[in-house]
Structure formats: C-alpha cells, structure tokens
PDB file of N, CA and C in Angstrom:
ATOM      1  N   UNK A   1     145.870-155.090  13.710  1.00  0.00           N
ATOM      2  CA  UNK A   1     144.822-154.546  14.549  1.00  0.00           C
ATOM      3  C   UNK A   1     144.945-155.021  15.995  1.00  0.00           C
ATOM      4  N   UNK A   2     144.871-156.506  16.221  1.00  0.00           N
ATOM      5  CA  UNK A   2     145.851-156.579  17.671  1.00  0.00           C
ATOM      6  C   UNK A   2     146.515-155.843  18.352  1.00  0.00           C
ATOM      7  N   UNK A   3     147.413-155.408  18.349  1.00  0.00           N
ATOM      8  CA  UNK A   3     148.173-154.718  18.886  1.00  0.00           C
ATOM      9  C   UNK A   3     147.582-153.264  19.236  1.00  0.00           C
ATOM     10  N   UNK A   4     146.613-152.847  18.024  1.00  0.00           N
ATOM     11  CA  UNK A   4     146.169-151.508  18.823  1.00  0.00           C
ATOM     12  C   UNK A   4     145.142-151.847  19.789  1.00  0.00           C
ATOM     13  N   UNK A   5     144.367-152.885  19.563  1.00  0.00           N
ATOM     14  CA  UNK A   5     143.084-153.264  20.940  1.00  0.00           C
ATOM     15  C   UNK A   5     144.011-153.428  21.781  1.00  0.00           C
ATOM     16  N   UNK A   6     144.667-154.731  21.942  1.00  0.00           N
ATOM     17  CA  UNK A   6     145.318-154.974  23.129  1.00  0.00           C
ATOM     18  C   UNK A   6     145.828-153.644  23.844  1.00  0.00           C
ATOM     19  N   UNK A   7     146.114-152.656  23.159  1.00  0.00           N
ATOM     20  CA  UNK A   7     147.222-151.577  23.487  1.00  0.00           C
ATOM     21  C   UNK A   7     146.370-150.490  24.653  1.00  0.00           C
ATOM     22  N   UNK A   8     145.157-150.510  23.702  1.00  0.00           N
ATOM     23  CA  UNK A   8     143.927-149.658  24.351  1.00  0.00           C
ATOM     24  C   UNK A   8     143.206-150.700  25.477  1.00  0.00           C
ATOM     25  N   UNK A   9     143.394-151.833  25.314  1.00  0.00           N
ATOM     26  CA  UNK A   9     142.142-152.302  26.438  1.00  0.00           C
ATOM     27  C   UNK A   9     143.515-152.631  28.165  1.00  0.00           C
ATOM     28  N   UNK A  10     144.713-153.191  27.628  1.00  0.00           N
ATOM     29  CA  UNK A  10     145.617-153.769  28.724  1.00  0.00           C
ATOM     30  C   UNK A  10     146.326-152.778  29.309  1.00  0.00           C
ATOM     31  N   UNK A  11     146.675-151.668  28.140  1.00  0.00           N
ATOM     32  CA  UNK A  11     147.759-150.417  28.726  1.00  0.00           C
ATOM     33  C   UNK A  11     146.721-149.118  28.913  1.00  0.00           C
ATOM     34  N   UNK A  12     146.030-148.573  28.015  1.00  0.00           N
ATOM     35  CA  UNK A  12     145.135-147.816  28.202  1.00  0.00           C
ATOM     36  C   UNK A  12     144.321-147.313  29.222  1.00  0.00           C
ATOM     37  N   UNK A  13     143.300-148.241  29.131  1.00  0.00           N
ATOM     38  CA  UNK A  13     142.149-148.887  30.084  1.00  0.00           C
ATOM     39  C   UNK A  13     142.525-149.049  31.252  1.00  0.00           C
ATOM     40  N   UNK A  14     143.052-150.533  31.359  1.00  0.00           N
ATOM     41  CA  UNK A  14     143.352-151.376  32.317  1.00  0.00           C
ATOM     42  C   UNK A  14     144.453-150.569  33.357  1.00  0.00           C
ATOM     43  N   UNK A  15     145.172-150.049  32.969  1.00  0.00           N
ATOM     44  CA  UNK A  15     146.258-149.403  33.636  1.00  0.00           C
ATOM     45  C   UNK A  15     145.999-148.529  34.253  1.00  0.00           C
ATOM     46  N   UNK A  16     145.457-147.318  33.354  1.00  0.00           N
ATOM     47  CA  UNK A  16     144.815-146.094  34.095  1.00  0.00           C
ATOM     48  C   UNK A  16     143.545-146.944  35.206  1.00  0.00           C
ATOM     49  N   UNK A  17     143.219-147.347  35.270  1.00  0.00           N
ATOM     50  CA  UNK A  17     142.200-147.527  36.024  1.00  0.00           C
ATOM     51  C   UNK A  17     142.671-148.384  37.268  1.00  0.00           C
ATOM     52  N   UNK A  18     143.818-149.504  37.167  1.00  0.00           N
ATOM     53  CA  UNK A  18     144.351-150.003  38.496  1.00  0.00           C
ATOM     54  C   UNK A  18     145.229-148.688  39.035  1.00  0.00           C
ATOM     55  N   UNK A  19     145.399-147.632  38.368  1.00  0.00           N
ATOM     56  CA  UNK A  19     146.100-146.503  39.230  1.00  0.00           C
ATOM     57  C   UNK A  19     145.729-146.069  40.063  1.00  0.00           C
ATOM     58  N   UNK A  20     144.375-146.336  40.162  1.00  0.00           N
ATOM     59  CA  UNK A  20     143.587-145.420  40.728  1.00  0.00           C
ATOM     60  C   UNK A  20     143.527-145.847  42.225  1.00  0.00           C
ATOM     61  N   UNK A  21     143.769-147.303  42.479  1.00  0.00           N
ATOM     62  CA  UNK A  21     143.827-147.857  43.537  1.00  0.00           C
ATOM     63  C   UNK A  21     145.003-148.482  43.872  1.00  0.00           C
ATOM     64  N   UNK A  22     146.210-148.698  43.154  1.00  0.00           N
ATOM     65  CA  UNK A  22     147.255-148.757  43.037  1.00  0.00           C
ATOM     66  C   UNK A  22     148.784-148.208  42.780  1.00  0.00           C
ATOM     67  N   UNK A  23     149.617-148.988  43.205  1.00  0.00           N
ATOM     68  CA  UNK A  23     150.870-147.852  42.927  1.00  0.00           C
ATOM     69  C   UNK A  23     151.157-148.476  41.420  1.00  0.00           C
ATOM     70  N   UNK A  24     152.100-147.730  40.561  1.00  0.00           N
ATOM     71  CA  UNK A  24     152.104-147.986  39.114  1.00  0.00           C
ATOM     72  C   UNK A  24     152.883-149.986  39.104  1.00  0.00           C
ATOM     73  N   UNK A  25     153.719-149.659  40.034  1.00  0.00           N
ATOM     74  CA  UNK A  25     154.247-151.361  39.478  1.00  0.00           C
ATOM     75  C   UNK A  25     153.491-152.004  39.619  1.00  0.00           C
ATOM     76  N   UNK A  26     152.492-152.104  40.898  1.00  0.00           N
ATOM     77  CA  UNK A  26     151.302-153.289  40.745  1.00  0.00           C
ATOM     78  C   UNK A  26     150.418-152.971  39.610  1.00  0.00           C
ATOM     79  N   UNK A  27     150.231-151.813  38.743  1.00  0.00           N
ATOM     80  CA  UNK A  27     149.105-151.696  38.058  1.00  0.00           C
ATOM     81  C   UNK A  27     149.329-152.546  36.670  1.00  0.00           C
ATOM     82  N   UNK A  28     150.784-151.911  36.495  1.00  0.00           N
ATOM     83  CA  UNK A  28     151.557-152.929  35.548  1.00  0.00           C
ATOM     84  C   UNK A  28     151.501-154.099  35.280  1.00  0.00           C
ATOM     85  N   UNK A  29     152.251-154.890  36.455  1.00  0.00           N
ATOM     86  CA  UNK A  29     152.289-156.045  36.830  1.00  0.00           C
ATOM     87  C   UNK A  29     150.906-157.026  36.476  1.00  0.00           C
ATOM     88  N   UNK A  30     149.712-156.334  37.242  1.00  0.00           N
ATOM     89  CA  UNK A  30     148.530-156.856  37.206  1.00  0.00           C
ATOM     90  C   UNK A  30     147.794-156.960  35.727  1.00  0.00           C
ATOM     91  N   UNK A  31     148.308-155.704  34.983  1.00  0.00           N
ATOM     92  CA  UNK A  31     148.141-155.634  33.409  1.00  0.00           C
ATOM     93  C   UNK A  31     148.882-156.668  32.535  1.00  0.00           C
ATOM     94  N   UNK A  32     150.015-157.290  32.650  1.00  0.00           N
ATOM     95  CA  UNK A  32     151.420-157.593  32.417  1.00  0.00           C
ATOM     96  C   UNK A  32     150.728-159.368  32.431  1.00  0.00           C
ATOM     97  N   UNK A  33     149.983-159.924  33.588  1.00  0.00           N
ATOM     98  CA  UNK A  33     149.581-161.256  34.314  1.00  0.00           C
ATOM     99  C   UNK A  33     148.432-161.088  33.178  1.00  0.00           C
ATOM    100  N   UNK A  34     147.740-159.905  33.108  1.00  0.00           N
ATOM    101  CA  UNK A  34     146.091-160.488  32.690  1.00  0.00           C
ATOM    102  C   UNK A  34     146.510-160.514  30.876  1.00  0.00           C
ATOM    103  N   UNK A  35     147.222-159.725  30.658  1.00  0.00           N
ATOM    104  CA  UNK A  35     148.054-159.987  29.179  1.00  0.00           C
ATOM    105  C   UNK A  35     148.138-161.015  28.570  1.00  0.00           C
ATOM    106  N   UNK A  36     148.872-161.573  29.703  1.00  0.00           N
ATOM    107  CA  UNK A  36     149.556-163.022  29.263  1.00  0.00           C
ATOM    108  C   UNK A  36     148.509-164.387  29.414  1.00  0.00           C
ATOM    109  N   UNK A  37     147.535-164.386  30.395  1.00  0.00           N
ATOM    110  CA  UNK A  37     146.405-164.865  30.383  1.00  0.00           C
ATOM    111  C   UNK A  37     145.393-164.903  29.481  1.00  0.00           C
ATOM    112  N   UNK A  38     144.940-163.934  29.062  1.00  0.00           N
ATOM    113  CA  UNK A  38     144.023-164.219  28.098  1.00  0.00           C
ATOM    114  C   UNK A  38     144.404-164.569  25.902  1.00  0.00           C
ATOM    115  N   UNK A  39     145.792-164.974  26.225  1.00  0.00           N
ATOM    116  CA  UNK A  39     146.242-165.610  25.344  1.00  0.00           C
ATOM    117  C   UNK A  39     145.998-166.389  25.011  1.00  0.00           C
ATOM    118  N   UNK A  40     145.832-167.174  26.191  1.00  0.00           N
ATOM    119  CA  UNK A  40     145.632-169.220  26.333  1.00  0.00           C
ATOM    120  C   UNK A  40     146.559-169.696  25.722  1.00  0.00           C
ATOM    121  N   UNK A  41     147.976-169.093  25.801  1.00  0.00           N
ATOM    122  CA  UNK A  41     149.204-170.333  25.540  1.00  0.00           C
ATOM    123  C   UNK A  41     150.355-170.280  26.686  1.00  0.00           C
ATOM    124  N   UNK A  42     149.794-171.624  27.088  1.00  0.00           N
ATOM    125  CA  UNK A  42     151.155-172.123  28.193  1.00  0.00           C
ATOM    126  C   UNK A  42     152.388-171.819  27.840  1.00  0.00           C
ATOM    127  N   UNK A  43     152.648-172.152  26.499  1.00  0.00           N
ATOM    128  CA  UNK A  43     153.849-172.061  25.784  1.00  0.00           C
ATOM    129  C   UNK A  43     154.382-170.745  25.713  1.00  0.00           C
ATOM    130  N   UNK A  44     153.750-170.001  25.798  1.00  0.00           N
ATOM    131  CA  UNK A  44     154.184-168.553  25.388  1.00  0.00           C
ATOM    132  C   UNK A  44     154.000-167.453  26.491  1.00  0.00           C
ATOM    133  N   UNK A  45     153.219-168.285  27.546  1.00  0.00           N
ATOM    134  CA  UNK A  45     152.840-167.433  29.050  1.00  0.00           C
ATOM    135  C   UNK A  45     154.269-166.227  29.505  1.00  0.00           C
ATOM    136  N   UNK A  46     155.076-167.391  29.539  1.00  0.00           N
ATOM    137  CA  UNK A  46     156.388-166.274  30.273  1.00  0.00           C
ATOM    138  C   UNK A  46     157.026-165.126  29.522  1.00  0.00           C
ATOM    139  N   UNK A  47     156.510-165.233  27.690  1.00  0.00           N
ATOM    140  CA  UNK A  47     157.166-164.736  27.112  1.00  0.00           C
ATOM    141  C   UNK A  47     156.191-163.377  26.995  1.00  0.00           C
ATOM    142  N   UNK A  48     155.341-163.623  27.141  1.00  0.00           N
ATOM    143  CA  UNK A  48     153.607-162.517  27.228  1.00  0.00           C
ATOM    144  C   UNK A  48     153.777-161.827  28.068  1.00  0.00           C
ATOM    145  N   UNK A  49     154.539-162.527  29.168  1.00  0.00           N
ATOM    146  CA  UNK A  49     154.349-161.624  30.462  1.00  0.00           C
ATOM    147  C   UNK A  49     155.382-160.157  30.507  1.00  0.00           C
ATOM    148  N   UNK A  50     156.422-161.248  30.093  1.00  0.00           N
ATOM    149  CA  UNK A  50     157.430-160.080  29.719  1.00  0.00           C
ATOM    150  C   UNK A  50     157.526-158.965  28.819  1.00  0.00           C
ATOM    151  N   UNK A  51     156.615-159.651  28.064  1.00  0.00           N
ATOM    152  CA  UNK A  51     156.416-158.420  26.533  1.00  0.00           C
ATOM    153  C   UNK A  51     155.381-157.324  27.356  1.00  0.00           C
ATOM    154  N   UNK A  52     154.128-158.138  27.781  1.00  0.00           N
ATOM    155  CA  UNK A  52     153.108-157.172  28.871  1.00  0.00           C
ATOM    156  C   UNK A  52     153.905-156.391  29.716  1.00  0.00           C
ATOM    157  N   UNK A  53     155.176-156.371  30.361  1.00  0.00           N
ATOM    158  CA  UNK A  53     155.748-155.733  31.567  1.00  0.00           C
ATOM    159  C   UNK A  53     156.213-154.506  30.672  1.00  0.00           C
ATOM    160  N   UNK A  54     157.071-154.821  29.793  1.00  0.00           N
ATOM    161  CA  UNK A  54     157.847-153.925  28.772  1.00  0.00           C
ATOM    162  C   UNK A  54     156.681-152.986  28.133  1.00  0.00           C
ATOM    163  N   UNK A  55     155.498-153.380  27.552  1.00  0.00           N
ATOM    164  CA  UNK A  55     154.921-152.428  27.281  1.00  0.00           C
ATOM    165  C   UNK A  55     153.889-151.429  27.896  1.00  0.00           C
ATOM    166  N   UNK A  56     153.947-152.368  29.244  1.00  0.00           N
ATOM    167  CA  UNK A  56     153.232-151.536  30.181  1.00  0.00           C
ATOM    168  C   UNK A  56     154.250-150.111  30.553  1.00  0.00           C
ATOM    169  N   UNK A  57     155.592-150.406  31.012  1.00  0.00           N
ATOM    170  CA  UNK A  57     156.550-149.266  31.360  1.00  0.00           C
ATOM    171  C   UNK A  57     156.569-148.873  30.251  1.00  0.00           C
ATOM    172  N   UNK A  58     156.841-148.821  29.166  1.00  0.00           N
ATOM    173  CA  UNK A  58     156.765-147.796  27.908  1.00  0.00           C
ATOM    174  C   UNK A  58     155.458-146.737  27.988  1.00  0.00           C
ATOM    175  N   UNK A  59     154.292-147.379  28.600  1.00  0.00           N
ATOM    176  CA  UNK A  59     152.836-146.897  28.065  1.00  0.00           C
ATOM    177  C   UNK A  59     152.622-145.619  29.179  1.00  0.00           C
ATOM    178  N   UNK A  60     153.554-146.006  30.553  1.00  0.00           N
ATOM    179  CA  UNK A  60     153.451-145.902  31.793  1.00  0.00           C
ATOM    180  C   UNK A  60     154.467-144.512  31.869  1.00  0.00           C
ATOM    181  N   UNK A  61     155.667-144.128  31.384  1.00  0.00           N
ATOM    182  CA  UNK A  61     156.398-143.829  31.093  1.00  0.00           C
ATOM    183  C   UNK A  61     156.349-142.605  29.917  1.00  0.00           C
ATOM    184  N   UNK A  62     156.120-142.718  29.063  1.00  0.00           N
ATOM    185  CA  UNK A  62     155.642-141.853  28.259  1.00  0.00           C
ATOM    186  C   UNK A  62     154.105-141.076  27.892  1.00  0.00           C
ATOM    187  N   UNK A  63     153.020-141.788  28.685  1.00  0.00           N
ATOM    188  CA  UNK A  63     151.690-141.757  28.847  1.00  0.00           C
ATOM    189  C   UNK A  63     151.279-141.672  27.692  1.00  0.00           C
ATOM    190  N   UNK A  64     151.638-142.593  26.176  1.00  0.00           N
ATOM    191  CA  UNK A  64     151.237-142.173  25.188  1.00  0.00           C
ATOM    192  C   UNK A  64     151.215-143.365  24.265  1.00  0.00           C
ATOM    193  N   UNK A  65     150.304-143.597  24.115  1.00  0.00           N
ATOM    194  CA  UNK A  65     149.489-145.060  23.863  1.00  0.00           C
ATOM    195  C   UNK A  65     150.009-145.751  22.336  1.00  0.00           C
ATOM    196  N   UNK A  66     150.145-144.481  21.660  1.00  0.00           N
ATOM    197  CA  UNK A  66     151.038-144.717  20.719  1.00  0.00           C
ATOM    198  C   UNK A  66     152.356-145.642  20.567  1.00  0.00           C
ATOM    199  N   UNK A  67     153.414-145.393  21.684  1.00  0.00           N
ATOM    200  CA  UNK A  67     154.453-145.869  22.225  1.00  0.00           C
ATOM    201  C   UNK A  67     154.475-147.338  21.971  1.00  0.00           C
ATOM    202  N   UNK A  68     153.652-147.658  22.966  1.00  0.00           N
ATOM    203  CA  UNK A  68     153.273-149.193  23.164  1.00  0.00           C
ATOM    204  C   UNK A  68     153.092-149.695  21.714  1.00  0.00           C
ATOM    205  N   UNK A  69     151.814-149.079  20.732  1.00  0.00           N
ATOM    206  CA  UNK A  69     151.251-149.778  20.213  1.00  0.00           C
ATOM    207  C   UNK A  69     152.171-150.335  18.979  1.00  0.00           C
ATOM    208  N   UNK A  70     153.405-149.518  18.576  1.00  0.00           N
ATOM    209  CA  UNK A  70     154.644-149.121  17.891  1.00  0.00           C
ATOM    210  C   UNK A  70     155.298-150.480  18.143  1.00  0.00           C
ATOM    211  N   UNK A  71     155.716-150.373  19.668  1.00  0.00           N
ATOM    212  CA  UNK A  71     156.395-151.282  19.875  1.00  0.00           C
ATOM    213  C   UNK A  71     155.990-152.744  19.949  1.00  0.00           C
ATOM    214  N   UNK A  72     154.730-152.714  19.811  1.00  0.00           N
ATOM    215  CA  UNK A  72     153.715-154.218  20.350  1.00  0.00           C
ATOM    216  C   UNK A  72     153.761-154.807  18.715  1.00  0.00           C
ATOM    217  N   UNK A  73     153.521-153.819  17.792  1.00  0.00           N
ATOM    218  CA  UNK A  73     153.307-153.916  16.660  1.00  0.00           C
ATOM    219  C   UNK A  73     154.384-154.940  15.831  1.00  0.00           C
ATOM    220  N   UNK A  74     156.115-154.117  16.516  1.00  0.00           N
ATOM    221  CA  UNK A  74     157.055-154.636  16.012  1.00  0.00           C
ATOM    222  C   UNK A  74     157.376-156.178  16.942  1.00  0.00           C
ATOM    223  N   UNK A  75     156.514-156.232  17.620  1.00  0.00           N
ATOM    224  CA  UNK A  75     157.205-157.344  18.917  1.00  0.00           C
ATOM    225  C   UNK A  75     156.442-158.768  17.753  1.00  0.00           C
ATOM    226  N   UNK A  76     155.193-158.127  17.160  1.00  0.00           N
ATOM    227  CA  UNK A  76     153.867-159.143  16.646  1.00  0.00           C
ATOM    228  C   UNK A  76     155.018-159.613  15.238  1.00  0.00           C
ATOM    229  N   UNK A  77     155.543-158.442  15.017  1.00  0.00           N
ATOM    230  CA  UNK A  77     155.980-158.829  13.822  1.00  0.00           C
ATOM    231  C   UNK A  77     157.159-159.273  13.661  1.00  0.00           C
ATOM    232  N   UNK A  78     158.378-159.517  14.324  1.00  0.00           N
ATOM    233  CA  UNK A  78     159.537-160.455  14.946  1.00  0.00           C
ATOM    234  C   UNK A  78     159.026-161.798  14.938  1.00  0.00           C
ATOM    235  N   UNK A  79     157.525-161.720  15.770  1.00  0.00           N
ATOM    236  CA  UNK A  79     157.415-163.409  16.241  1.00  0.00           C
ATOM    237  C   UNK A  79     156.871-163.736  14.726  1.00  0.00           C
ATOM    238  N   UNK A  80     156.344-163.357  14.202  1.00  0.00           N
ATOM    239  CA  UNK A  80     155.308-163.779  12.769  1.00  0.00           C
ATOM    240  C   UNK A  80     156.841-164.031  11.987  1.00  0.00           C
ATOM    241  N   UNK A  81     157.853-163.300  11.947  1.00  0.00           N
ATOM    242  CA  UNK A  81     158.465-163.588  10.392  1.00  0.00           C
ATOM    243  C   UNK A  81     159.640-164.719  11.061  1.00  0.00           C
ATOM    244  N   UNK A  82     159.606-164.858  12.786  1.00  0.00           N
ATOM    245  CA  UNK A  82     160.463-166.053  12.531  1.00  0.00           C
ATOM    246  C   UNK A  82     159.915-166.914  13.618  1.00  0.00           C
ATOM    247  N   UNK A  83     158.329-167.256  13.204  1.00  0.00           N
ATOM    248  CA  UNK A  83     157.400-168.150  13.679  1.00  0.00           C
ATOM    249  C   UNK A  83     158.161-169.440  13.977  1.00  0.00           C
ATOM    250  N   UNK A  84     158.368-170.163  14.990  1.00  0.00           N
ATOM    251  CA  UNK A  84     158.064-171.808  15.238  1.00  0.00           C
ATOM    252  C   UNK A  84     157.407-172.356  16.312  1.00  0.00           C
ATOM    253  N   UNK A  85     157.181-173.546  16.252  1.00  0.00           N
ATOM    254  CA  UNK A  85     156.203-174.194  16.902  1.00  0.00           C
ATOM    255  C   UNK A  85     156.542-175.401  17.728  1.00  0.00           C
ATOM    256  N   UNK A  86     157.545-174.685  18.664  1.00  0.00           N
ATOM    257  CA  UNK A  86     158.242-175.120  20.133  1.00  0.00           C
ATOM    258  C   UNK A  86     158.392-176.556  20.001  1.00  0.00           C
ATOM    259  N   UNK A  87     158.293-177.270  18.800  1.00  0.00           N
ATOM    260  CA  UNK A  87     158.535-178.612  18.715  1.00  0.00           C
ATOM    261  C   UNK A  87     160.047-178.585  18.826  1.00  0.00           C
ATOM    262  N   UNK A  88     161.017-178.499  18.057  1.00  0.00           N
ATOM    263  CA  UNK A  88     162.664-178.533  18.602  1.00  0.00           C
ATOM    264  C   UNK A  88     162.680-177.231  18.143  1.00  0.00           C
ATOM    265  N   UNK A  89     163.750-176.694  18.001  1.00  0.00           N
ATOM    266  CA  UNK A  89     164.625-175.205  18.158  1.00  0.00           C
ATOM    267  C   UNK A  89     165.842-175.675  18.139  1.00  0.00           C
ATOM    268  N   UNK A  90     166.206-175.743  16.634  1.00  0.00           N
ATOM    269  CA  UNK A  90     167.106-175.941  16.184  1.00  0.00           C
ATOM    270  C   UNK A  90     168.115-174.842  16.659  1.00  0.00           C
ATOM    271  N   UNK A  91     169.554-174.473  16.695  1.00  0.00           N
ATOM    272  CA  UNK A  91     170.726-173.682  17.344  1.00  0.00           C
ATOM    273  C   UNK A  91     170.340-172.258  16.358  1.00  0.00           C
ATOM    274  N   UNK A  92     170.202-172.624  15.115  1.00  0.00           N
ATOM    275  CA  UNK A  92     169.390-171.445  13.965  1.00  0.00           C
ATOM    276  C   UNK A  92     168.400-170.469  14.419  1.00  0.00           C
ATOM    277  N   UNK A  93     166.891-171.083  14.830  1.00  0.00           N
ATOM    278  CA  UNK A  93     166.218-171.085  15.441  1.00  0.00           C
ATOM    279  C   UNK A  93     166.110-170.093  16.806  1.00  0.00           C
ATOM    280  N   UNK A  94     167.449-170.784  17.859  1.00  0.00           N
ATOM    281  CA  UNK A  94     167.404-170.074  19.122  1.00  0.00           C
ATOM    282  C   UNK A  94     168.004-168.773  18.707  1.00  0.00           C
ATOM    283  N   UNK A  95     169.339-168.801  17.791  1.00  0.00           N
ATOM    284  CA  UNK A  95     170.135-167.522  17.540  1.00  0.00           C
ATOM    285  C   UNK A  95     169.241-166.242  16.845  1.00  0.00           C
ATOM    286  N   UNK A  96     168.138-166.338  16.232  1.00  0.00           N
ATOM    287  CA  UNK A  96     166.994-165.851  15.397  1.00  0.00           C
ATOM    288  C   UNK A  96     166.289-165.085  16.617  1.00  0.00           C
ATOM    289  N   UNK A  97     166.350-166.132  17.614  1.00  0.00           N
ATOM    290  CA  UNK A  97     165.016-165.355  18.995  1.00  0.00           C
ATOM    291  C   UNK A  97     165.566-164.783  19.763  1.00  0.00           C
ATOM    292  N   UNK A  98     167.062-164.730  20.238  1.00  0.00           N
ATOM    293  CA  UNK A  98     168.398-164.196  20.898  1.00  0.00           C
ATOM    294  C   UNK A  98     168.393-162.986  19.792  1.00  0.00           C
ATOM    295  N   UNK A  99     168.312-162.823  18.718  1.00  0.00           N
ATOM    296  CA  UNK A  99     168.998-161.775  18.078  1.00  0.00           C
ATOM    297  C   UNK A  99     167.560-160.851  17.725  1.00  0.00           C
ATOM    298  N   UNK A 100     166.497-161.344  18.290  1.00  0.00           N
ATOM    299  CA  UNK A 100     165.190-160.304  18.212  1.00  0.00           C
ATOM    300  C   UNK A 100     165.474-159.829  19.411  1.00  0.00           C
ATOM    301  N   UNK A 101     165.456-160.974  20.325  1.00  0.00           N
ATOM    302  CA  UNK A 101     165.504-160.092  21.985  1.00  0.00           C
ATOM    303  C   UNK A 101     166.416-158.946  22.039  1.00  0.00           C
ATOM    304  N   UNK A 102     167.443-159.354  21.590  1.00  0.00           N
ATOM    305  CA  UNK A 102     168.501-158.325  21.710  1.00  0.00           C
ATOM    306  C   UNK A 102     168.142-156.898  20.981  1.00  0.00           C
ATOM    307  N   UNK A 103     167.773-157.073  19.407  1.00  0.00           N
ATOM    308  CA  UNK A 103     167.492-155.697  18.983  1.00  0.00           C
ATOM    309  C   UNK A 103     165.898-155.112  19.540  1.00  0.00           C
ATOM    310  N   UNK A 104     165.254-155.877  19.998  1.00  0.00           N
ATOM    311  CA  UNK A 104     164.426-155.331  20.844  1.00  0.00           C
ATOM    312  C   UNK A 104     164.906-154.593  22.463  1.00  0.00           C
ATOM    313  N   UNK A 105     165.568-155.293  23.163  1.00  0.00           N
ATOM    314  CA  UNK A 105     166.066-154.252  23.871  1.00  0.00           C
ATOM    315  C   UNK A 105     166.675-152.984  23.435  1.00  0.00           C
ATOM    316  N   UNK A 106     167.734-153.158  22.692  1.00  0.00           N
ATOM    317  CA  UNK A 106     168.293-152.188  22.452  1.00  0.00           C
ATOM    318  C   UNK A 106     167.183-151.203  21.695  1.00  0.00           C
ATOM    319  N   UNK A 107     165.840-151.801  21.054  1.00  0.00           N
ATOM    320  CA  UNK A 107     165.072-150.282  20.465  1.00  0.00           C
ATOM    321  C   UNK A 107     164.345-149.811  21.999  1.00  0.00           C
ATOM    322  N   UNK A 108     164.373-150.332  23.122  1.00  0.00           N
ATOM    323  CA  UNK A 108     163.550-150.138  24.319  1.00  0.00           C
ATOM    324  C   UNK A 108     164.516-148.977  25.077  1.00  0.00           C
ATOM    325  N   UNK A 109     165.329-149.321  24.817  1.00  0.00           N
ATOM    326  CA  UNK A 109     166.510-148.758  25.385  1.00  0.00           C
ATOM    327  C   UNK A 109     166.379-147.246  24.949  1.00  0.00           C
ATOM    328  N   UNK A 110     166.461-147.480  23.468  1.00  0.00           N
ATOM    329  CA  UNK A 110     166.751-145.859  22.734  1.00  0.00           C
ATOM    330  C   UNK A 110     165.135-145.165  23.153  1.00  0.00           C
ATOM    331  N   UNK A 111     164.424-145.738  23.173  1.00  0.00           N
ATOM    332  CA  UNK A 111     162.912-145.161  23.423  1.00  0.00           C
ATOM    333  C   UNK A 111     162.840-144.971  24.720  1.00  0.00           C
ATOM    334  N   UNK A 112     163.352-145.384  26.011  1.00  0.00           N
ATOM    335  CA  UNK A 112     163.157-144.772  27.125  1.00  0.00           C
ATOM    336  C   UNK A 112     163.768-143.612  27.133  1.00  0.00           C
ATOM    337  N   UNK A 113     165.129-143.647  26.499  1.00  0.00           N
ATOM    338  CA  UNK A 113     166.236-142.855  26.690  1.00  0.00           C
ATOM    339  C   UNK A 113     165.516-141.136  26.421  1.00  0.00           C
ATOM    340  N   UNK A 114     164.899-141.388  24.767  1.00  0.00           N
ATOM    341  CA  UNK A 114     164.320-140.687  24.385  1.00  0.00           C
ATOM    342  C   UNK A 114     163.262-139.990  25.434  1.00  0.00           C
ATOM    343  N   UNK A 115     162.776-140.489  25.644  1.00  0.00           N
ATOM    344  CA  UNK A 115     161.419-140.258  26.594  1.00  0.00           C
ATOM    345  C   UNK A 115     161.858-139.669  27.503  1.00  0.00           C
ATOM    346  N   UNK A 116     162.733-139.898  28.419  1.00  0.00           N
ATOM    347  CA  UNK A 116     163.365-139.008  29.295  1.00  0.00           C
ATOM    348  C   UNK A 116     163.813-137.722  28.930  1.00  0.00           C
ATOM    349  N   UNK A 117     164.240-137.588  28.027  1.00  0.00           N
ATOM    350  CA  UNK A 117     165.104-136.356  26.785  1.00  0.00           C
ATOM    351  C   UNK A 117     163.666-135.461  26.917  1.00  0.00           C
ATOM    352  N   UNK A 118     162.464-136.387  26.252  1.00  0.00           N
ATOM    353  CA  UNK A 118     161.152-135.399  26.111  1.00  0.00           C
ATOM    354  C   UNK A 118     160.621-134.679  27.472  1.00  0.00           C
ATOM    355  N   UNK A 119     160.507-135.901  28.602  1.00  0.00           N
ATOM    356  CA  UNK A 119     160.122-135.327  29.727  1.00  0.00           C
ATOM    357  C   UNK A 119     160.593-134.508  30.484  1.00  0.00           C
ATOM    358  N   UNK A 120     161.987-134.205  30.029  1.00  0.00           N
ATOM    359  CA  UNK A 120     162.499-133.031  30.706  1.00  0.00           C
ATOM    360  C   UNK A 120     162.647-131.821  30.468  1.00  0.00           C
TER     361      UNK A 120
END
C-alpha cells in the first residue's frame, strides 16, 4: 500500500501542482528532496532521493501514475527481500545491491524506451 500513497501524494499531487509554478526538473527535484525527507532515515536519504528522482521522471514522462507505482512497488520489494542493516556489508551483500541497481536500471531503461514508442 506504500507505494501507491506515496505514488499519489509525491508524484501525483505534489508534482502536478509544483508545475504549476515551476519548470518540470524543479518540480521533480523538489518532489524527489521531500520524498526522501519524510522517511526519517539518514541512512537511506541519498538512496530515497534517487529512487524519488527516477520515479518522478517515469510519472513525469508517461503521465501515468500507474508507471511509478509498478516501479516503486518493485524498488520496495528488492530492498525487503535483500534487507540489511548498514551495520557491515559484507562483499555478498554489496554484489546483491549492485545487481538490484543494475536490473533496475535496465527495467527503467526498457520503460522509458517504451514510453517513447507510446508517445509517438
């Protein structure tokens, strides 16, 4: 359920509405900061922000709320099945969070790609 509030209140909401007075990267951006903020983990700030940036241009990009919530969904569920708790990070560990990042780009990748395919 996360992932669809967040999806509707940060990309939804929040976005459409800094458009209104903004150009889209600041609206993003500003969505992307308040994302990662109301988390309350230091630990995970930079990694929020980035996930917030990525799903803001998906949301931004395809205008379809769905998009995001797809992808937010699978981002929740990467970190849940190979959860740790920044005490060490074993070489196991880092190769596990390297090899999400990676097939997460590459599904970002095929979904913009796509999106472009649609919008034209």
């Amino acid at each position: 359920m996360a992932p669809i509030f967040e999806e509707i209140v940060f990309r939804k909401q929040l976005i459409e509405v800094l458009l209104i007075r903004t150009k889209p990267f600041c609206a993003i951006l500003i969505s992307s900061l308040l994302f990662a903020f109301v988390h309350l983990s230091i630990n995970d700030c930079v990694a929020l922000f980035f996930w917030g940036l990525i799903f803001g241009i998906v949301y931004y990009k395809s205008k379809a709320i769905e998009n995001s919530v797809l992808l937010h969904s699978f981002s929740n569920l990467s970190t849940y099945i190979t959860e740790h708790k920044y005490i060490e990070v074993s070489r196991f560990e880092l190769l596990k969070h390297l090899l999400i990042i990676f097939i997460s780009v590459v599904i970002i990748v095929v979904i913009l790609k796509n999106l472009k395919r649609v919008n034209t």
